[in-house]
N, C-alpha and C. Protein backbone atom coordinates (compact mmCIF):
# COMPACT_ATOMS: atom_id res chain seq x y z
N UNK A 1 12.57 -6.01 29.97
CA UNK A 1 12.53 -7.24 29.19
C UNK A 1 13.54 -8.20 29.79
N UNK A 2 13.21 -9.27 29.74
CA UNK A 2 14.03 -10.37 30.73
C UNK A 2 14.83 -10.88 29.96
N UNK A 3 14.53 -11.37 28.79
CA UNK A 3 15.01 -12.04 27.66
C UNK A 3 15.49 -11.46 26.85
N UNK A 4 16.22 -10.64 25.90
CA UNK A 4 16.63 -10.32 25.26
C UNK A 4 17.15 -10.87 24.01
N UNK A 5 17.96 -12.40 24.39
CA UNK A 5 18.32 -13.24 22.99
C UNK A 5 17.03 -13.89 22.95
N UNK A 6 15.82 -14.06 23.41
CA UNK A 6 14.77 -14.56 22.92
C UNK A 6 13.84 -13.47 21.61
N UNK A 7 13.83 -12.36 22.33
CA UNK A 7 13.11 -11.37 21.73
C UNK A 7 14.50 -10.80 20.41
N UNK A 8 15.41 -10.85 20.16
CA UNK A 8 16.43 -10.71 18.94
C UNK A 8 16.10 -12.09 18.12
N UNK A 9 16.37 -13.11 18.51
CA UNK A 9 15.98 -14.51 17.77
C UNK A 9 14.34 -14.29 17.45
N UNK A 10 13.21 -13.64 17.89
CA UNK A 10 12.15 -13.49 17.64
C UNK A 10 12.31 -12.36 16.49
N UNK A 11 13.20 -10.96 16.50
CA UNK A 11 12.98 -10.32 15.19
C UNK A 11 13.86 -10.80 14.22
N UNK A 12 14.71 -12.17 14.36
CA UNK A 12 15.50 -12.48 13.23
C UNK A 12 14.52 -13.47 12.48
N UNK A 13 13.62 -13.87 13.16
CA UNK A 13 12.45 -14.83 12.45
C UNK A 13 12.01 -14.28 11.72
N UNK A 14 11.06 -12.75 11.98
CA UNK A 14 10.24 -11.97 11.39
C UNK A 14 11.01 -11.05 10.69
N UNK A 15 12.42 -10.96 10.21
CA UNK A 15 13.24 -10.32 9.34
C UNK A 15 12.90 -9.16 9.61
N UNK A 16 12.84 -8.92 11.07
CA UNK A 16 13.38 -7.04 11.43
C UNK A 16 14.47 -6.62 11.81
N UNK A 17 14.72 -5.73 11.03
CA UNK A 17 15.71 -4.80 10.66
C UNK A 17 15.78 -3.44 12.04
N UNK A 18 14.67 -2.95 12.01
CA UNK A 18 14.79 -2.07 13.08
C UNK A 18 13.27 -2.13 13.62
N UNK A 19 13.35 -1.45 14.81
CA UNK A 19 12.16 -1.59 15.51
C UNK A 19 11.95 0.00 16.89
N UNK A 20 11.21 0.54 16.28
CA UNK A 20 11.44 1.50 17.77
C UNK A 20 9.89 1.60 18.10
N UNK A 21 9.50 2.18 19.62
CA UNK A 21 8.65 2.24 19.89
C UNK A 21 8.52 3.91 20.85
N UNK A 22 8.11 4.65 20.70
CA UNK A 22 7.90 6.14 21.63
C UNK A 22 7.68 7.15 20.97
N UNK A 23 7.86 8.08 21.50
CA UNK A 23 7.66 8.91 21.01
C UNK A 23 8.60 9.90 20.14
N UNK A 24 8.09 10.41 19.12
CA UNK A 24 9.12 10.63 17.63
C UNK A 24 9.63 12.31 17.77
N UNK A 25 10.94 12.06 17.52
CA UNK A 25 11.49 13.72 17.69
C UNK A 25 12.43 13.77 16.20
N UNK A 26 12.59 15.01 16.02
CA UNK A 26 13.40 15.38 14.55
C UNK A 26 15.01 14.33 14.79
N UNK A 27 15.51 14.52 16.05
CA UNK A 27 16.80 14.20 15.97
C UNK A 27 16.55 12.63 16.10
N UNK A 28 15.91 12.00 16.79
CA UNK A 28 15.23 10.21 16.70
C UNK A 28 15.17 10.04 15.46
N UNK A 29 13.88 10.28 14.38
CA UNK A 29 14.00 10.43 13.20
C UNK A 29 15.38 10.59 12.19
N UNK A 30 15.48 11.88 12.41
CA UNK A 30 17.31 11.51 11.41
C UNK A 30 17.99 10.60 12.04
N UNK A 31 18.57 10.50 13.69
CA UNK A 31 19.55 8.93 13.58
C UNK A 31 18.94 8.00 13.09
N UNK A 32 17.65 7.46 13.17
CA UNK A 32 17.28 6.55 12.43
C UNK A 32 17.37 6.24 11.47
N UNK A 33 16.91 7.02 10.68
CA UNK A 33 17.10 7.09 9.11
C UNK A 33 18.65 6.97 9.06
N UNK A 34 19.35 7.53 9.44
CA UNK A 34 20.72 7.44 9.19
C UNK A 34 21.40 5.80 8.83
N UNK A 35 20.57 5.68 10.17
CA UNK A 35 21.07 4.06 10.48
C UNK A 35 20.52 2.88 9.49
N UNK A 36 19.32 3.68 8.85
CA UNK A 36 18.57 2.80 7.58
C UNK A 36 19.50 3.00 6.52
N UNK A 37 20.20 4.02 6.30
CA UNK A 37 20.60 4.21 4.73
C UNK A 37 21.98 3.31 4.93
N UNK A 38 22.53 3.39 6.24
CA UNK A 38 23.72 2.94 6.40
C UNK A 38 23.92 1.33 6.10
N UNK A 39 22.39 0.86 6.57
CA UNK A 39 22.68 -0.80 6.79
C UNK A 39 22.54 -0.83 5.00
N UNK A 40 21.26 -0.28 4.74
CA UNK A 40 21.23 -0.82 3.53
C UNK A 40 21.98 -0.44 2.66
N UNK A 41 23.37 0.55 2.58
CA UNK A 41 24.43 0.67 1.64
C UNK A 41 25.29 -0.27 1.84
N UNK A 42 25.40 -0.92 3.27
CA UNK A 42 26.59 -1.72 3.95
C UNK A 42 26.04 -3.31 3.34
N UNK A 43 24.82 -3.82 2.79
CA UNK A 43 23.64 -4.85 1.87
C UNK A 43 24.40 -4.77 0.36
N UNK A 44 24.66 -3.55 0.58
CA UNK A 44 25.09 -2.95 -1.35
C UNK A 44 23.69 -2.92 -2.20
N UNK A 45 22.57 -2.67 -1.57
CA UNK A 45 21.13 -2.18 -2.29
C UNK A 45 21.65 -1.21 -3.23
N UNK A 46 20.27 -1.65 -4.16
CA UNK A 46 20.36 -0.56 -5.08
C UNK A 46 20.30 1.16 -4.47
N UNK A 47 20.81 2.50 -5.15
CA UNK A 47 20.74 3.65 -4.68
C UNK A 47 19.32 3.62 -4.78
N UNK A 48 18.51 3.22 -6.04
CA UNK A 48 16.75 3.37 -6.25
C UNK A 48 16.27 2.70 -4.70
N UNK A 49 16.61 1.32 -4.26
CA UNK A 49 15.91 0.85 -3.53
C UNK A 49 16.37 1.59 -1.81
N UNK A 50 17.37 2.11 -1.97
CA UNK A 50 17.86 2.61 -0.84
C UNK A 50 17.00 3.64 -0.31
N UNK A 51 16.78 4.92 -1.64
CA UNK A 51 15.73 6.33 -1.59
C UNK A 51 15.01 5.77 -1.49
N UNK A 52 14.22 5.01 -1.96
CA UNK A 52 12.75 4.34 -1.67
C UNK A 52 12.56 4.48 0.16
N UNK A 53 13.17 3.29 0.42
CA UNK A 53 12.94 2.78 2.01
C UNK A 53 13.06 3.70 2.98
N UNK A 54 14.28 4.93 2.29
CA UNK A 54 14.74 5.89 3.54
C UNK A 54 13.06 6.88 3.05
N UNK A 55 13.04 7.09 2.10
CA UNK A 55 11.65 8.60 1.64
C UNK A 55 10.80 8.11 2.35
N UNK A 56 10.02 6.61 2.51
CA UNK A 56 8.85 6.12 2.92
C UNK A 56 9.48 6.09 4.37
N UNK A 57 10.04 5.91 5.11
CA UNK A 57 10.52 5.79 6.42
C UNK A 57 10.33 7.12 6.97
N UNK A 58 10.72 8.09 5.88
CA UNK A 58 11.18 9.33 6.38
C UNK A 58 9.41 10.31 6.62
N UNK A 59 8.98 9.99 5.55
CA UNK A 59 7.27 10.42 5.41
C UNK A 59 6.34 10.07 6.54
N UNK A 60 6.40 8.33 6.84
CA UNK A 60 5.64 8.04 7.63
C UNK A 60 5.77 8.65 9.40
N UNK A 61 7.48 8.45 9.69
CA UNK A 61 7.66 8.98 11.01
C UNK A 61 7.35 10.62 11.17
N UNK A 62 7.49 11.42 9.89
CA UNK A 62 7.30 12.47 9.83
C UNK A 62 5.43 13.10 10.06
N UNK A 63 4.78 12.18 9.32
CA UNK A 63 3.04 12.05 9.44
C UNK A 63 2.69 11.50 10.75
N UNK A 64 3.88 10.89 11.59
CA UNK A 64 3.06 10.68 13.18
C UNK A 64 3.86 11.70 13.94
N UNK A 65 4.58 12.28 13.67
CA UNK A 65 5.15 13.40 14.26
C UNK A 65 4.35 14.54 14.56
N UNK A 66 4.02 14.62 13.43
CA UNK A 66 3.11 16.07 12.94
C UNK A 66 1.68 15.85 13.23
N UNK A 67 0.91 14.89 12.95
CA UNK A 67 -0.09 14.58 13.83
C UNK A 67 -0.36 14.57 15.10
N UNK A 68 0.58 14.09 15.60
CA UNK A 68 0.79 14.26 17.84
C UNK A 68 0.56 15.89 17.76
N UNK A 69 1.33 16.34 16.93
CA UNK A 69 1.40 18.09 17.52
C UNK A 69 -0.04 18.74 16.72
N UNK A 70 -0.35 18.49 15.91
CA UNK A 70 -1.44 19.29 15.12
C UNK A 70 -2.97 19.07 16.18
N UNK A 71 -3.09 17.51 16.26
CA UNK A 71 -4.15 17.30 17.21
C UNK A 71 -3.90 17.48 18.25
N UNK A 72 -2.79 18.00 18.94
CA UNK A 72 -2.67 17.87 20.68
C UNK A 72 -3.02 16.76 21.11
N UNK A 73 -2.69 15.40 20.54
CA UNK A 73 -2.98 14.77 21.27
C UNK A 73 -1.96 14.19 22.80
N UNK A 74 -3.07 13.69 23.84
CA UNK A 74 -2.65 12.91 25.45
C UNK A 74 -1.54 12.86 25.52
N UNK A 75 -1.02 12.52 26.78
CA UNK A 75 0.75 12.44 26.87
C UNK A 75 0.40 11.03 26.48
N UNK A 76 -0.62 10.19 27.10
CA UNK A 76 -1.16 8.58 27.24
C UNK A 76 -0.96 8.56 25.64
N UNK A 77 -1.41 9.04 24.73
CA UNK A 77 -1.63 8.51 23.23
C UNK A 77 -0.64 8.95 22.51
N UNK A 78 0.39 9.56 22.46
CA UNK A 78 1.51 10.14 21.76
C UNK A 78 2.66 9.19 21.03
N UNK A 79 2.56 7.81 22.11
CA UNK A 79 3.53 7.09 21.84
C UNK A 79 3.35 6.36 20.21
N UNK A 80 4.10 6.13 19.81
CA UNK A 80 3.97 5.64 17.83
C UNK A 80 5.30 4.53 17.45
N UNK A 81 5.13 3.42 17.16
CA UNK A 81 5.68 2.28 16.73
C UNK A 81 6.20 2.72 15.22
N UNK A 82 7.65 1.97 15.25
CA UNK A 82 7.86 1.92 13.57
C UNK A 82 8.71 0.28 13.60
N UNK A 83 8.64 -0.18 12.31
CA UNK A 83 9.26 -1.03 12.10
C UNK A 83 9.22 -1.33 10.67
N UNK A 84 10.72 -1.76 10.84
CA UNK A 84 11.33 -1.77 9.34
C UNK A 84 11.32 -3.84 8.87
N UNK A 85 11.05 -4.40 8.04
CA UNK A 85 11.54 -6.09 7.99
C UNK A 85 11.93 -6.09 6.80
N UNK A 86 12.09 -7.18 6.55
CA UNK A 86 12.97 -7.65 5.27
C UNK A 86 11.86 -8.52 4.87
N UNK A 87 11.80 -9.81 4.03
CA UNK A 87 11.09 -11.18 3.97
C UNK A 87 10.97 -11.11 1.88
N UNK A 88 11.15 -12.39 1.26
CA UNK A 88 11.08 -12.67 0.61
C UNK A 88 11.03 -11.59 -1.02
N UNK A 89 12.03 -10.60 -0.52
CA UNK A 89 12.52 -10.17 -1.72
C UNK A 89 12.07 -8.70 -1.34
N UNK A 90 11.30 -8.06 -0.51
CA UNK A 90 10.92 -6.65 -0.03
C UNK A 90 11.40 -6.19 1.16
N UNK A 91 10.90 -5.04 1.13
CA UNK A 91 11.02 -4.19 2.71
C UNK A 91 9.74 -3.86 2.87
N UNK A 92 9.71 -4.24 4.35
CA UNK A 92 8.29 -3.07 4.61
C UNK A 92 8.53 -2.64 5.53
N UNK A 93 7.44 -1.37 5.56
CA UNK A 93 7.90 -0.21 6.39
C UNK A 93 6.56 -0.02 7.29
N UNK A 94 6.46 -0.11 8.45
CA UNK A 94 5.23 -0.34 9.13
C UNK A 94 5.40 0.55 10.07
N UNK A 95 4.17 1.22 10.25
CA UNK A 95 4.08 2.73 11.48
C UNK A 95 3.07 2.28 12.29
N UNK A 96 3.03 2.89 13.31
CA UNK A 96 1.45 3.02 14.18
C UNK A 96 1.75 3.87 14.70
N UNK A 97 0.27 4.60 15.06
CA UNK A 97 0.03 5.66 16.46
C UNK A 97 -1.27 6.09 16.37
N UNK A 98 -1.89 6.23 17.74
CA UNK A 98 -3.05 6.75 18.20
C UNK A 98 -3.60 7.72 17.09
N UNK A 99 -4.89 7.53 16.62
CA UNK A 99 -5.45 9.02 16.04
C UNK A 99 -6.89 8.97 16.94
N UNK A 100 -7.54 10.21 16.49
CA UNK A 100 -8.91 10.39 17.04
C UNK A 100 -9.54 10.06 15.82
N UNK A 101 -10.61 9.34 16.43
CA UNK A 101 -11.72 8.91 15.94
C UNK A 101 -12.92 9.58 14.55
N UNK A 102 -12.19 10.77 15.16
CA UNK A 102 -13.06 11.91 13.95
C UNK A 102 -12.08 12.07 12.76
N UNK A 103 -10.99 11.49 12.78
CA UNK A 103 -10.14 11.94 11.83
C UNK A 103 -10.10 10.23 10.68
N UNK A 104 -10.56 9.20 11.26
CA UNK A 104 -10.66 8.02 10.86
C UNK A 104 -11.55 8.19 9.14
N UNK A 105 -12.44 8.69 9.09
CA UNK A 105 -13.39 8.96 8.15
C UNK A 105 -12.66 9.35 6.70
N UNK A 106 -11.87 10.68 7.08
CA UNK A 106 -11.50 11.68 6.08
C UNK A 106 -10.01 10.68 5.72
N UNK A 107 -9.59 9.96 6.68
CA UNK A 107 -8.03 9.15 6.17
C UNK A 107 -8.27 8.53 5.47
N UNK A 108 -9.70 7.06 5.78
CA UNK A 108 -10.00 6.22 4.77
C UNK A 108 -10.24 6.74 3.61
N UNK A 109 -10.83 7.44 3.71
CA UNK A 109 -11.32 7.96 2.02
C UNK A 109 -10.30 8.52 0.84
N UNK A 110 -8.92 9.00 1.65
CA UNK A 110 -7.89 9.49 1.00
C UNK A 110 -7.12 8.10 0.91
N UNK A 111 -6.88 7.21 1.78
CA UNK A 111 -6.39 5.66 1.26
C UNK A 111 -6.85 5.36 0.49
N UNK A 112 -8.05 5.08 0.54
CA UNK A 112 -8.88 4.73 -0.30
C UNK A 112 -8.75 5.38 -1.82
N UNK A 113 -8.85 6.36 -2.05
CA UNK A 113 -8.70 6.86 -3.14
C UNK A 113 -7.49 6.81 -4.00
N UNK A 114 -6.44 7.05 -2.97
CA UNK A 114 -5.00 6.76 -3.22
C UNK A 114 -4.63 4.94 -3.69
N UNK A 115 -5.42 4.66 -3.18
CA UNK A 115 -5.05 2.88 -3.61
C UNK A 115 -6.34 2.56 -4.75
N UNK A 116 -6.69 3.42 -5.08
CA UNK A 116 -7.93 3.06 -6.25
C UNK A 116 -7.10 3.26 -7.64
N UNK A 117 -6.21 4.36 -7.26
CA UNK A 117 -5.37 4.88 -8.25
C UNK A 117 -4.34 3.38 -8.69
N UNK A 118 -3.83 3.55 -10.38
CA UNK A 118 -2.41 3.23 -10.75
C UNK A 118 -1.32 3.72 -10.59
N UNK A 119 0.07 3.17 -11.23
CA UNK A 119 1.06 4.48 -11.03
C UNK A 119 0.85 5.82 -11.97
N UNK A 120 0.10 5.62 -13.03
CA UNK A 120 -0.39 6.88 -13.78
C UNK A 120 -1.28 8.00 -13.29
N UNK A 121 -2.12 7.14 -12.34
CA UNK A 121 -3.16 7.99 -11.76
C UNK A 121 -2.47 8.62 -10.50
N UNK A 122 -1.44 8.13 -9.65
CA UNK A 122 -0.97 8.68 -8.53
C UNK A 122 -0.05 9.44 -9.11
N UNK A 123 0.47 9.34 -10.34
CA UNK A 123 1.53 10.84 -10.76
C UNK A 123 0.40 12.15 -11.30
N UNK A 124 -0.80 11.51 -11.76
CA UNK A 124 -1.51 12.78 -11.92
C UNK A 124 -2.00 13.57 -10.86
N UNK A 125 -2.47 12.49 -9.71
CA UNK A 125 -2.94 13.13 -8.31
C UNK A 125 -1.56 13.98 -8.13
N UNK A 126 -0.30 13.51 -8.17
CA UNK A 126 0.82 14.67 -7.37
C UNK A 126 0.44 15.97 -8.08
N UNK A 127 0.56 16.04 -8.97
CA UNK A 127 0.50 16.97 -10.01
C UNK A 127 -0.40 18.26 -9.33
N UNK A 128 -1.29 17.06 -9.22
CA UNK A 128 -2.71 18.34 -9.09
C UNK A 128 -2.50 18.72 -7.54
N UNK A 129 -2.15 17.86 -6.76
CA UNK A 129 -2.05 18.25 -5.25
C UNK A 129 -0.98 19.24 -5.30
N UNK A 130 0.17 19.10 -6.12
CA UNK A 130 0.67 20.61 -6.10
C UNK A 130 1.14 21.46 -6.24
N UNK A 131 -0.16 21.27 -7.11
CA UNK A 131 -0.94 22.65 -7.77
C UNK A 131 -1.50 23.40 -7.22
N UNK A 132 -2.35 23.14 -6.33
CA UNK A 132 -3.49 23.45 -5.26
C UNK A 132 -2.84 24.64 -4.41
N UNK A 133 -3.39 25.75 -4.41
CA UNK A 133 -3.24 26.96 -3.63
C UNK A 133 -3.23 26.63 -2.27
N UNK A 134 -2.14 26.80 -1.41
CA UNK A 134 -2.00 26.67 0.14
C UNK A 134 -2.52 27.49 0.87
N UNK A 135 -3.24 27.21 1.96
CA UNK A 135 -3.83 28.07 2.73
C UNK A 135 -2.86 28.62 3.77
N UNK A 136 -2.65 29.62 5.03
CA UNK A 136 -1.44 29.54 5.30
C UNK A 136 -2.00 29.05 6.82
N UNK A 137 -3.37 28.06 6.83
CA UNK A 137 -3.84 27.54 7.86
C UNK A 137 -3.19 25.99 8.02
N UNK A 138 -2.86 25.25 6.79
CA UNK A 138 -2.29 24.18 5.88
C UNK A 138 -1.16 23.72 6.31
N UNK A 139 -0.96 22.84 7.38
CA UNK A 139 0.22 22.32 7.60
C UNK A 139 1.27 21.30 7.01
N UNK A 140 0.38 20.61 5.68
CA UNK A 140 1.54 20.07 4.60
C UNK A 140 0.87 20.29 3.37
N UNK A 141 1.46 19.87 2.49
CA UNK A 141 1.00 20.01 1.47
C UNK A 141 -0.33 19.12 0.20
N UNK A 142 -0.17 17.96 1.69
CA UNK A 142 -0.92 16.59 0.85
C UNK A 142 -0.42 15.94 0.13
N UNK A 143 1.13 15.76 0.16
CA UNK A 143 1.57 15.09 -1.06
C UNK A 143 2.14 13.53 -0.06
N UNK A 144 2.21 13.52 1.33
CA UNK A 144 3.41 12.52 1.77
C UNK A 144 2.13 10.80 1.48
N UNK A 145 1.26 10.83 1.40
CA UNK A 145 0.76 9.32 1.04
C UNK A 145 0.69 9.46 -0.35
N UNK A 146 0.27 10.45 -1.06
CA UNK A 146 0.34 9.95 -2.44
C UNK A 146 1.81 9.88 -3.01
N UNK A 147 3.17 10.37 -2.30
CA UNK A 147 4.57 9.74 -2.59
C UNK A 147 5.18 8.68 -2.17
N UNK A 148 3.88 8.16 -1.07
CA UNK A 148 4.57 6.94 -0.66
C UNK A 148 3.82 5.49 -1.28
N UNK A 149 2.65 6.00 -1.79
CA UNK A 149 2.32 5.24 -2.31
C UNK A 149 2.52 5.25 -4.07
N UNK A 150 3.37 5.84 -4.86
CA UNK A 150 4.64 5.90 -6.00
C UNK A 150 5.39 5.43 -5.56
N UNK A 151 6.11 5.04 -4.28
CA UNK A 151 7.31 4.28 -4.25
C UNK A 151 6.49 2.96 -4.17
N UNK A 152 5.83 2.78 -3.64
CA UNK A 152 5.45 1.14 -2.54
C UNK A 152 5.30 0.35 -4.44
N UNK A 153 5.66 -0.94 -3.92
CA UNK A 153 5.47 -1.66 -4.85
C UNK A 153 3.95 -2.65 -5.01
N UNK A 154 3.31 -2.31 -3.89
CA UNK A 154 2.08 -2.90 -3.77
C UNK A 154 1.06 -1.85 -3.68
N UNK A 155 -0.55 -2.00 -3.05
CA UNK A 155 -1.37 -0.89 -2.75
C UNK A 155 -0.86 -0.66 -1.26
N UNK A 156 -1.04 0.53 -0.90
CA UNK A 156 -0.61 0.82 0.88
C UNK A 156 -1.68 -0.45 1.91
N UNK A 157 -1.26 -0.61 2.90
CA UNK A 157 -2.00 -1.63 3.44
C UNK A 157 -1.88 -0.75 4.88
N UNK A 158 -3.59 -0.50 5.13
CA UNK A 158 -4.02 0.11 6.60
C UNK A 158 -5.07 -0.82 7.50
N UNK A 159 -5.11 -0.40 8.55
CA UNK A 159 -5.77 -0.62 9.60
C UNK A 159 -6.17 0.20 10.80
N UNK A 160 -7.98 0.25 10.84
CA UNK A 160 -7.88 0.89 12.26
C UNK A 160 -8.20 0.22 13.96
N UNK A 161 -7.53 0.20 14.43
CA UNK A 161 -7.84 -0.81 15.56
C UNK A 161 -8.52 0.16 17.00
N UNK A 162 -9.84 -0.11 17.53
CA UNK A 162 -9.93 0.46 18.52
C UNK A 162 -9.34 0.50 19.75
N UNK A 163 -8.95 1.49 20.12
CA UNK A 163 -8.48 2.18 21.75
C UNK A 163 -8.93 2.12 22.66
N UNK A 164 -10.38 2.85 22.70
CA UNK A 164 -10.93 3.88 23.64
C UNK A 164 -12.49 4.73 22.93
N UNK A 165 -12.93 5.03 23.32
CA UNK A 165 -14.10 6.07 23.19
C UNK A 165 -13.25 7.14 21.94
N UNK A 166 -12.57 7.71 22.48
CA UNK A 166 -11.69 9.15 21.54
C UNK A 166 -10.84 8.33 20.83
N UNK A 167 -10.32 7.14 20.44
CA UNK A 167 -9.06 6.74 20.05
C UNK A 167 -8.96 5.67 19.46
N UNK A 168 -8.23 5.45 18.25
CA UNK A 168 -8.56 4.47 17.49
C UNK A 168 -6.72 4.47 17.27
N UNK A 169 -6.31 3.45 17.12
CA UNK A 169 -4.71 2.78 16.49
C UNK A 169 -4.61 2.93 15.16
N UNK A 170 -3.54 3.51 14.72
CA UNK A 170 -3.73 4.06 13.31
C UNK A 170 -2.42 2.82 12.80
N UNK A 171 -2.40 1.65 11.87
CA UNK A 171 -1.39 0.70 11.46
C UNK A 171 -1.09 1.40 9.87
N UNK A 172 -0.15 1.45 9.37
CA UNK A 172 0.35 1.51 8.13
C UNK A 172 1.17 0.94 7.51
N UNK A 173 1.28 -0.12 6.64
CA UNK A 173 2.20 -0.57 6.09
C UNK A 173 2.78 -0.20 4.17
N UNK A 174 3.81 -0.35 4.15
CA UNK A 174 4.36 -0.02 2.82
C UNK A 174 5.21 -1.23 2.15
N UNK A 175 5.61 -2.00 1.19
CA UNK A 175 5.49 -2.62 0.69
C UNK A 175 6.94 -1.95 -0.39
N UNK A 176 8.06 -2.67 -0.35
CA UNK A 176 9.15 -1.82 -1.65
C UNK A 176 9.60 -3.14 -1.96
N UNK A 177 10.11 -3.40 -3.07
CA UNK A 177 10.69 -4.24 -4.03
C UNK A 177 11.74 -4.09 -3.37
N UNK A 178 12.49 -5.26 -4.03
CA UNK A 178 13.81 -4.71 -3.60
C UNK A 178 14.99 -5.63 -2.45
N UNK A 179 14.36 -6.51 -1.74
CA UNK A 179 15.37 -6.66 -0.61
C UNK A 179 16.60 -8.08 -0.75
């Protein structure tokens, strides 16, 4: 990058806070987060709005983590965007990364369902999700979108953008009160 105070004056426009782009490891993940709870205690945020931003931060990098490894996916498609902004009284918390194409179907329909819900209906979905007998084939439990969408102060906001033949851009955004 050539510019640097152009592209900083460009995320002070768009009220970003943090921004990473590659590929996601346990120890990337915790400094990060670290560095989220830190700014926003050093703000004097609320402790509510603080857990909020770090749980949804912590869920989403954790759901593109675990996806790269579950699908095997490409060294080419592995890489996954996060970004944190500020703007007119919220935070949002925005992810991307590559999924396959076959998996596009079964996500919408769980967004979908998950944003059909209220906050009454998404505390009953936790409930029942778990409840639900684990298989020991089962690599989570199903609970990280229906907890992130109990924190978000809006409905979750997705997108799928095409890649490739096998590959579609997976966008997620989250939405918290609060900033």
């Amino acid at each position: 990058m050539d510019n640097l105070l152009q592209l900083r004056e460009d995320f002070s426009r768009r009220g970003i806070l943090i921004s990473f782009n590659g590929s996601l490891s346990n120890s990337i993940i915790e400094e990060i987060g670290n560095a989220i709870k830190r700014y926003l205690e050093d703000e004097q945020r609320e402790k509510g709005i603080i857990t909020d931003v770090f749980a949804v931060y912590v869920e989403q990098t954790q759901n593109m983590r675990n996806y790269v490894r579950k699908n095997e996916i490409d060294e080419e498609h592995r890489s996954s965007i996060l970004v944190i902004s500020t703007a007119e009284g919220h935070y949002k918390i925005s992810s991307g990364n590559c999924i396959k194409k076959t998996n596009v179907p079964s996500l919408t329909s769980h967004l979908e369902q998950i944003n059909s819900l209220d906050k009454d209906g998404l505390k009953q979905m936790y409930k029942e999700q778990r409840r639900k007998v684990r298989t020991p084939d089962m690599t989570s439990a199903g609970l990280g979108l229906i907890d992130i969408a109990r924190r978000a102060s809006s409905k979750i906001s997705y997108q799928f953008d095409r890649l490739d033949d096998e590959y579609d851009f997976f966008s997620l955004t989250i939405t918290i009160q609060g900033a």
